[in-house]
N, C-alpha and C. Protein backbone atom coordinates (compact mmCIF):
# COMPACT_ATOMS: atom_id res chain seq x y z
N UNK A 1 0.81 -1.17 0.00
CA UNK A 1 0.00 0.00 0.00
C UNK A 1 0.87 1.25 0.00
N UNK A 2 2.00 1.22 0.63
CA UNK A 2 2.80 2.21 0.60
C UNK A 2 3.27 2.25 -0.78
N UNK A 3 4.15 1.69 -1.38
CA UNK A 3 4.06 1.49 -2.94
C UNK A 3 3.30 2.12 -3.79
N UNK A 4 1.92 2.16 -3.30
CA UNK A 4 1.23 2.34 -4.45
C UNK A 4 0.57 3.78 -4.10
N UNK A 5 0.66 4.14 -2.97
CA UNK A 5 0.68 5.60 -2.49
C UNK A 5 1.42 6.21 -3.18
N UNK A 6 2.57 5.90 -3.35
CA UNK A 6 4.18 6.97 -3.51
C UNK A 6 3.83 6.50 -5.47
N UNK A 7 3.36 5.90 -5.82
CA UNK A 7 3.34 5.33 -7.47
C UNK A 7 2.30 6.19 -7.63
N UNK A 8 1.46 6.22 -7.19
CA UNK A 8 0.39 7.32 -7.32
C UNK A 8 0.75 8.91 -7.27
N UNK A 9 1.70 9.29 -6.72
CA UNK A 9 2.23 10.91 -6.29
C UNK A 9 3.26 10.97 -7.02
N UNK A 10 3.72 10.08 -7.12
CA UNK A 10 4.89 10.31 -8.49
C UNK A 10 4.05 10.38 -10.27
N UNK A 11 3.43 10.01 -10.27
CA UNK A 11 2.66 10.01 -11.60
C UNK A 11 1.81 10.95 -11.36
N UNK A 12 1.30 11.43 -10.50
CA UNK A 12 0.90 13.05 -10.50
C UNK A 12 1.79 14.18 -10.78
N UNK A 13 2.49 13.97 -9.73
CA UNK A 13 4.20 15.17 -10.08
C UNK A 13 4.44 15.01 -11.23
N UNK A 14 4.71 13.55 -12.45
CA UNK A 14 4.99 13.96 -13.42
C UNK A 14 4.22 14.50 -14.44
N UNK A 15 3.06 14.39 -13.97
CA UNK A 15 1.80 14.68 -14.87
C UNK A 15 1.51 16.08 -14.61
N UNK A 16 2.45 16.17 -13.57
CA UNK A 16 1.41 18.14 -13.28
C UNK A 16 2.77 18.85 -14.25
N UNK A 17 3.93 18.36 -14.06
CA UNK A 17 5.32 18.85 -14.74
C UNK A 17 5.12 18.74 -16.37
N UNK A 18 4.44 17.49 -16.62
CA UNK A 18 4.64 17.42 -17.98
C UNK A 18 3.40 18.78 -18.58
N UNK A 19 2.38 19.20 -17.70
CA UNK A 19 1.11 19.92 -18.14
C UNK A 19 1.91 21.00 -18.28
N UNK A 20 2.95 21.71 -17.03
CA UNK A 20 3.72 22.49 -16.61
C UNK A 20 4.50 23.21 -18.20
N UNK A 21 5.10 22.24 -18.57
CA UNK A 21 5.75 22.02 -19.83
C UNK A 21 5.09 22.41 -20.85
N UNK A 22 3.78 21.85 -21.04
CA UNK A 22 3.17 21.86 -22.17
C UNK A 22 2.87 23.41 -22.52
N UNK A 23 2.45 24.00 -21.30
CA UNK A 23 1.91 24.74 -20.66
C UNK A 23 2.76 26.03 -21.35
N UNK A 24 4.18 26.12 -20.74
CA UNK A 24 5.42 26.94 -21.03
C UNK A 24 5.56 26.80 -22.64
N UNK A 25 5.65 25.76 -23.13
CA UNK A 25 5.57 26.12 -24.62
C UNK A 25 4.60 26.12 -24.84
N UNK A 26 2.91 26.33 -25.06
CA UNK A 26 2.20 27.33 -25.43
C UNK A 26 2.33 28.71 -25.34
N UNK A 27 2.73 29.07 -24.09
CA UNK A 27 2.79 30.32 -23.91
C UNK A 27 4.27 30.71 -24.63
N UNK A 28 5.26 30.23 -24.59
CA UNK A 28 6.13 30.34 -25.48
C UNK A 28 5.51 30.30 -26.97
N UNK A 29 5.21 29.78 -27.70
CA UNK A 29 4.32 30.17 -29.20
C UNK A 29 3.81 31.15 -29.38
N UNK A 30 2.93 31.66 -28.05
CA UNK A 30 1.85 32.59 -28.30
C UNK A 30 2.75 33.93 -28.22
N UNK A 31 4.22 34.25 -27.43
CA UNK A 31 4.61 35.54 -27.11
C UNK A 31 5.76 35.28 -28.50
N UNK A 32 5.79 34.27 -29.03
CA UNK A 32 6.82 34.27 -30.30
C UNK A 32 5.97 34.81 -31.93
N UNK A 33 4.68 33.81 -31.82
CA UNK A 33 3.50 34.73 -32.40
C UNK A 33 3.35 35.81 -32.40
N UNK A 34 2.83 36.62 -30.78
CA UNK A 34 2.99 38.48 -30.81
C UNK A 34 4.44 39.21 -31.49
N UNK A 35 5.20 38.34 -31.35
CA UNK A 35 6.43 39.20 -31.68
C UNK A 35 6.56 39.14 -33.04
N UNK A 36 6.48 38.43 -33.66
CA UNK A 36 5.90 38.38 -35.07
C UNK A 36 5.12 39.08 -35.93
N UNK A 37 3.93 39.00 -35.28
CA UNK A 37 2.63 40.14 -35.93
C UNK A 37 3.30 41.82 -35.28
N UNK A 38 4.07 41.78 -33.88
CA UNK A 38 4.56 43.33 -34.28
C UNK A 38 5.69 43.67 -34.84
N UNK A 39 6.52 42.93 -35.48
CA UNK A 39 7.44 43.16 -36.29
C UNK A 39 6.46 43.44 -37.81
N UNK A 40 5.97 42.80 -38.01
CA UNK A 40 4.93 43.19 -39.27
C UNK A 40 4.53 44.13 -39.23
N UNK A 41 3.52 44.31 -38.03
CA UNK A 41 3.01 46.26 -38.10
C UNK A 41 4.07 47.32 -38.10
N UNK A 42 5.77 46.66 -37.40
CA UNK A 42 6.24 47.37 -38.07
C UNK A 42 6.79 47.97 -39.13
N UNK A 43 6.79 47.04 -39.93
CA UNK A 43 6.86 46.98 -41.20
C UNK A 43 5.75 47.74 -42.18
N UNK A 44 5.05 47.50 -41.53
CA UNK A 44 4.17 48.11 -42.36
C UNK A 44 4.08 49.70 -42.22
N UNK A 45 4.34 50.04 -40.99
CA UNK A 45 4.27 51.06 -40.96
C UNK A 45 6.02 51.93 -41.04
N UNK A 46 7.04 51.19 -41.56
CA UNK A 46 7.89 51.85 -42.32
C UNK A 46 7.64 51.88 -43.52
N UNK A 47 6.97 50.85 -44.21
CA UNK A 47 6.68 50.95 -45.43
C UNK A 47 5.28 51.74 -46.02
N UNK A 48 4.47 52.50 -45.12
CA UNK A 48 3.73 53.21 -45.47
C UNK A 48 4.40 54.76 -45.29
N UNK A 49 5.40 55.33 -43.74
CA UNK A 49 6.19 56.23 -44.30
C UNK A 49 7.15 56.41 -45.16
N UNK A 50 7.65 55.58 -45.98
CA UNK A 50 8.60 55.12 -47.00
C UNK A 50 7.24 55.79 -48.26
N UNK A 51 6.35 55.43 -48.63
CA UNK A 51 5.83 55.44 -49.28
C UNK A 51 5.22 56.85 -49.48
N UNK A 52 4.62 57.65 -48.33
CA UNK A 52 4.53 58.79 -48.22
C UNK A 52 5.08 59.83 -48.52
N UNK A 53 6.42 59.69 -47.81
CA UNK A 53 7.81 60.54 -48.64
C UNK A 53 7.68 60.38 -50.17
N UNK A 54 7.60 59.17 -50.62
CA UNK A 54 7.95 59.05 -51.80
C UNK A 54 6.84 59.53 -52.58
N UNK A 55 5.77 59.58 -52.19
CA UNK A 55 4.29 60.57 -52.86
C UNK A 55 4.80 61.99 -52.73
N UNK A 56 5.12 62.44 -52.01
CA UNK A 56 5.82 63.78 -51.85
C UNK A 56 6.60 64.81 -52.64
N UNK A 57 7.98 63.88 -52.71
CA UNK A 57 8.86 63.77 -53.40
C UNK A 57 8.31 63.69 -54.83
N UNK A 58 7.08 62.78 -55.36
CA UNK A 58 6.79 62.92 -56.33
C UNK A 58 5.64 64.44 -57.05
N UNK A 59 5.15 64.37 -56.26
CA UNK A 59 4.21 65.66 -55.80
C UNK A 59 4.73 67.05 -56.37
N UNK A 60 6.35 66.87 -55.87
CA UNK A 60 7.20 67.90 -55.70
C UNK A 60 7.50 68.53 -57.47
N UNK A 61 7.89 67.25 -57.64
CA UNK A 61 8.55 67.06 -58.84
C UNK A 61 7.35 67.61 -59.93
N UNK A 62 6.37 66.74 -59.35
CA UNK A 62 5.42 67.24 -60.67
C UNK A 62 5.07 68.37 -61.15
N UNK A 63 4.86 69.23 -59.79
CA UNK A 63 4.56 70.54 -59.62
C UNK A 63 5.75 71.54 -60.68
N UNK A 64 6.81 70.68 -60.40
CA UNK A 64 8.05 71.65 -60.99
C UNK A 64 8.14 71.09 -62.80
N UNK A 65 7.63 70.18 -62.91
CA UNK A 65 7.17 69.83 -63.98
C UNK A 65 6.66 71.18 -64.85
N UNK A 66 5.11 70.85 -64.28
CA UNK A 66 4.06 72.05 -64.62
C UNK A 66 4.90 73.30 -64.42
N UNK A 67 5.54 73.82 -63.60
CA UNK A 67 5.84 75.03 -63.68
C UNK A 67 6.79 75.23 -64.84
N UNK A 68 7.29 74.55 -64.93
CA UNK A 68 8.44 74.22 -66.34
C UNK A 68 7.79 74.71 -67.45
N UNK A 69 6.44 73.69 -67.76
CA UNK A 69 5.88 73.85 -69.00
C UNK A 69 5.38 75.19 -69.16
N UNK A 70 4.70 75.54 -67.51
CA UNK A 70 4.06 77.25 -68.12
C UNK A 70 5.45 78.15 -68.56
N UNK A 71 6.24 78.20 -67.84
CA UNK A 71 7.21 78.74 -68.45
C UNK A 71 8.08 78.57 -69.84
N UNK A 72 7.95 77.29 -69.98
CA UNK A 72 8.18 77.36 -71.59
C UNK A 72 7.28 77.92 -72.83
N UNK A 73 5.81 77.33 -72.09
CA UNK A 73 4.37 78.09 -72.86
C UNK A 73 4.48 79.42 -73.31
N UNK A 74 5.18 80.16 -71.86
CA UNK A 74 5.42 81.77 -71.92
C UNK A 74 6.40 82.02 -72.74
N UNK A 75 7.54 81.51 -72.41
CA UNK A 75 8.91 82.17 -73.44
C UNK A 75 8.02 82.30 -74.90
N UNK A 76 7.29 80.94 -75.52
CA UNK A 76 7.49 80.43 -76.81
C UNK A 76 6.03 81.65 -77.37
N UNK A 77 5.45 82.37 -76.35
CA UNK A 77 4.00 83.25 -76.50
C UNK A 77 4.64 84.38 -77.08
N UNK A 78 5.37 84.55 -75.39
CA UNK A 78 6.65 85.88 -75.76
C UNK A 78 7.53 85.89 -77.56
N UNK A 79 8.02 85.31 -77.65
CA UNK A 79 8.63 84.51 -78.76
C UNK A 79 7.60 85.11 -79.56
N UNK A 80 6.49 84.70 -79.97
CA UNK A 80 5.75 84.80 -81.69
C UNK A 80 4.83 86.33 -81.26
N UNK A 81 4.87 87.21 -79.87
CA UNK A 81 4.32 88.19 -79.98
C UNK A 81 5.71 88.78 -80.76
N UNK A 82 7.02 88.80 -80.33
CA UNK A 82 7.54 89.56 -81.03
C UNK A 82 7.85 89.84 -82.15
N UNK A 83 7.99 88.19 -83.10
CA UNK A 83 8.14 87.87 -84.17
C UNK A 83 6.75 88.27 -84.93
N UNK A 84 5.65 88.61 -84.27
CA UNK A 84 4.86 89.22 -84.92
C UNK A 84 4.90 90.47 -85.10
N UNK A 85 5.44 91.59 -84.11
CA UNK A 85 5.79 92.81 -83.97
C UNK A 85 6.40 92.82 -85.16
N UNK A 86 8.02 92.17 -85.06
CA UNK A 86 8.52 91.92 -86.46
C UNK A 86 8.31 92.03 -88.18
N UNK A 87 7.18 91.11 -87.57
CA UNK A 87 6.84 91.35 -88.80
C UNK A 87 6.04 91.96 -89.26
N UNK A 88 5.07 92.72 -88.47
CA UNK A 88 4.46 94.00 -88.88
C UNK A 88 4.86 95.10 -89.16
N UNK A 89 5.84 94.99 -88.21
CA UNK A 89 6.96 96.22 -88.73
C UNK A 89 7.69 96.33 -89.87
N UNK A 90 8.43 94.89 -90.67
CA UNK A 90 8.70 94.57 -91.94
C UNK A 90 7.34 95.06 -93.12
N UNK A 91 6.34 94.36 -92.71
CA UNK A 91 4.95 94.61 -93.45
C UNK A 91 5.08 96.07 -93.73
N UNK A 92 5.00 97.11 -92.93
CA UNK A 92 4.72 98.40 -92.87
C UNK A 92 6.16 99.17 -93.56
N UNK A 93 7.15 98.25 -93.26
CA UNK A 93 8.30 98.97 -94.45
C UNK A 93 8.20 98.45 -95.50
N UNK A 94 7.73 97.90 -95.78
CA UNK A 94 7.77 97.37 -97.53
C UNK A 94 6.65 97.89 -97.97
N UNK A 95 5.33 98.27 -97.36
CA UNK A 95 3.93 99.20 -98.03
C UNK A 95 5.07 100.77 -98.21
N UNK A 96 5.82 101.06 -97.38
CA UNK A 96 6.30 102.44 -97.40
C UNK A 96 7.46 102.65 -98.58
N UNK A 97 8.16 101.45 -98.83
CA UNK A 97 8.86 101.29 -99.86
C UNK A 97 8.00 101.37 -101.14
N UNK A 98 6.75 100.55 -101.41
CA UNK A 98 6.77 100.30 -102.45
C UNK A 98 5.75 102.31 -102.98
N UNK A 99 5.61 102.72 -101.50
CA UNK A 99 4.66 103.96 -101.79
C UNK A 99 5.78 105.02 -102.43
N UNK A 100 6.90 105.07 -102.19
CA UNK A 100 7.93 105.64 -102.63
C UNK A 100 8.76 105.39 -104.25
């Protein structure tokens, strides 16, 4: 009877140790899991300010784009008002030539 007392408390102890165990690596999975999913959010959220900048940066550019073009629009306006001056002014010497 003693035997089977102490066979009995030993197969509990190992049974509460082995739960013990089981126990520690679940919870080990589950805090290796969290660490996981927040390495991802961080990720994600470098890669959404990564991405932002880079809308920006593009933003930037475009703008200077457009400003480019109005300014070329202008030179090339500037450009054929004068060449029209030009040539009204040519026009008006050659009526005066040929009135002579």
């Amino acid at each position: 009877m003693k035997y089977t007392a102490l066979t009995i408390l030993t197969l509990s102890a190992a049974i509460l140790v082995g739960c013990n165990e089981e126990k520690a690596a679940i919870n080990a999975n589950t805090e290796a899991t969290k660490d996981a999913i927040d390495d991802q959010k961080a990720a994600v959220d470098v890669a959404a300010e990564n991405a932002t900048k880079q809308t920006d940066i593009d933003a930037i550019v475009f703008k200077a784009n457009i400003e480019a073009d109005k300014v070329a629009a202008q030179a090339q306006l500037d450009a054929d008002k004068i060449k029209a001056d030009a040539d009204a002014t040519a026009e008006r010497a050659r009526v005066d030539a040929e009135k002579q």
